[in-house]
Protein backbone atom coordinates (compact mmCIF):
# COMPACT_ATOMS: atom_id res chain seq x y z
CA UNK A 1 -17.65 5.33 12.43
CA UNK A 2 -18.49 1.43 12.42
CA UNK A 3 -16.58 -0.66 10.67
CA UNK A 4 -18.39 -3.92 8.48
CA UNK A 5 -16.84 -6.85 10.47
CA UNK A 6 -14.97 -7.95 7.28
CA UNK A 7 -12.62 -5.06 7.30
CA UNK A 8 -11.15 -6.09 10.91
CA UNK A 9 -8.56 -7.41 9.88
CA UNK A 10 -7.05 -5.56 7.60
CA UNK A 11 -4.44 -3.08 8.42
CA UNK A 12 -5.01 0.55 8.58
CA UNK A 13 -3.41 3.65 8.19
CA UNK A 14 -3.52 5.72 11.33
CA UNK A 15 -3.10 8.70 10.02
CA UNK A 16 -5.76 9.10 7.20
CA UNK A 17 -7.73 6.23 8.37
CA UNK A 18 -7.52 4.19 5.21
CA UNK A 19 -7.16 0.58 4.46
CA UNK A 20 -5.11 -2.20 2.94
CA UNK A 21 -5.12 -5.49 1.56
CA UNK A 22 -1.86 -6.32 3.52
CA UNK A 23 1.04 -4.73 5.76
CA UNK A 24 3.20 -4.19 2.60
CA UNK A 25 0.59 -2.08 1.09
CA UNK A 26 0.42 0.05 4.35
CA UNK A 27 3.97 0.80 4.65
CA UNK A 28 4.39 1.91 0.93
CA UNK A 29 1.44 4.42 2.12
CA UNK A 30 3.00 5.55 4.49
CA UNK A 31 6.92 5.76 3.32
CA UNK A 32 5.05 7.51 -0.09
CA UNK A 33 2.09 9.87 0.83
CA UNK A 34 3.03 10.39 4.77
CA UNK A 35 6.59 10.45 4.17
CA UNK A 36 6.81 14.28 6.22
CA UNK A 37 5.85 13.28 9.12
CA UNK A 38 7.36 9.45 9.38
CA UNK A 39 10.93 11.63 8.92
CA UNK A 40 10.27 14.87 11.33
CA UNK A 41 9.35 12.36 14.17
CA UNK A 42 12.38 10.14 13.07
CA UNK A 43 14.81 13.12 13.45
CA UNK A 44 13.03 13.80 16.98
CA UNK A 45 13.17 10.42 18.33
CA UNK A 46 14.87 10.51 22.00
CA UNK A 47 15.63 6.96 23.48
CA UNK A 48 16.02 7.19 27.58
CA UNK A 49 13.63 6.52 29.63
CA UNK A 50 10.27 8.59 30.55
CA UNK A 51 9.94 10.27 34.07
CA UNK A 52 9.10 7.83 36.51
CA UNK A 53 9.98 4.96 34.79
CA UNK A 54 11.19 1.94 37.02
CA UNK A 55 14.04 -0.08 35.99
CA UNK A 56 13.50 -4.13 37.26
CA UNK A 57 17.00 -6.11 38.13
């Protein structure tokens, strides 16, 4: 799907592909009509680091 050049730069919901005027728009989308999946990845969020990551000193 091609986008008109106008649209660029708006944001855009990943998810169902829609867009918005602005960034407050987008996360009212997605805290209201994708609020299942925002909390099941919240609740599964691990914070260490990925195999084979390098650590710089």
């Amino acid at each position: 799907m091609v986008l008109p050049l106008v649209d660029e730069d708006k944001p855009k919901c990943f998810l169902c592909h829609e867009g918005f005027e602005n960034i407050e728009d987008l996360q009212n989308h997605q805290k209201t009509i994708h609020k299942e999946f925002f909390d099941f990845h919240e609740k599964n969020v691990r914070r260490e680091p990925a195999p084979g990551d390098v650590t710089v000193f």
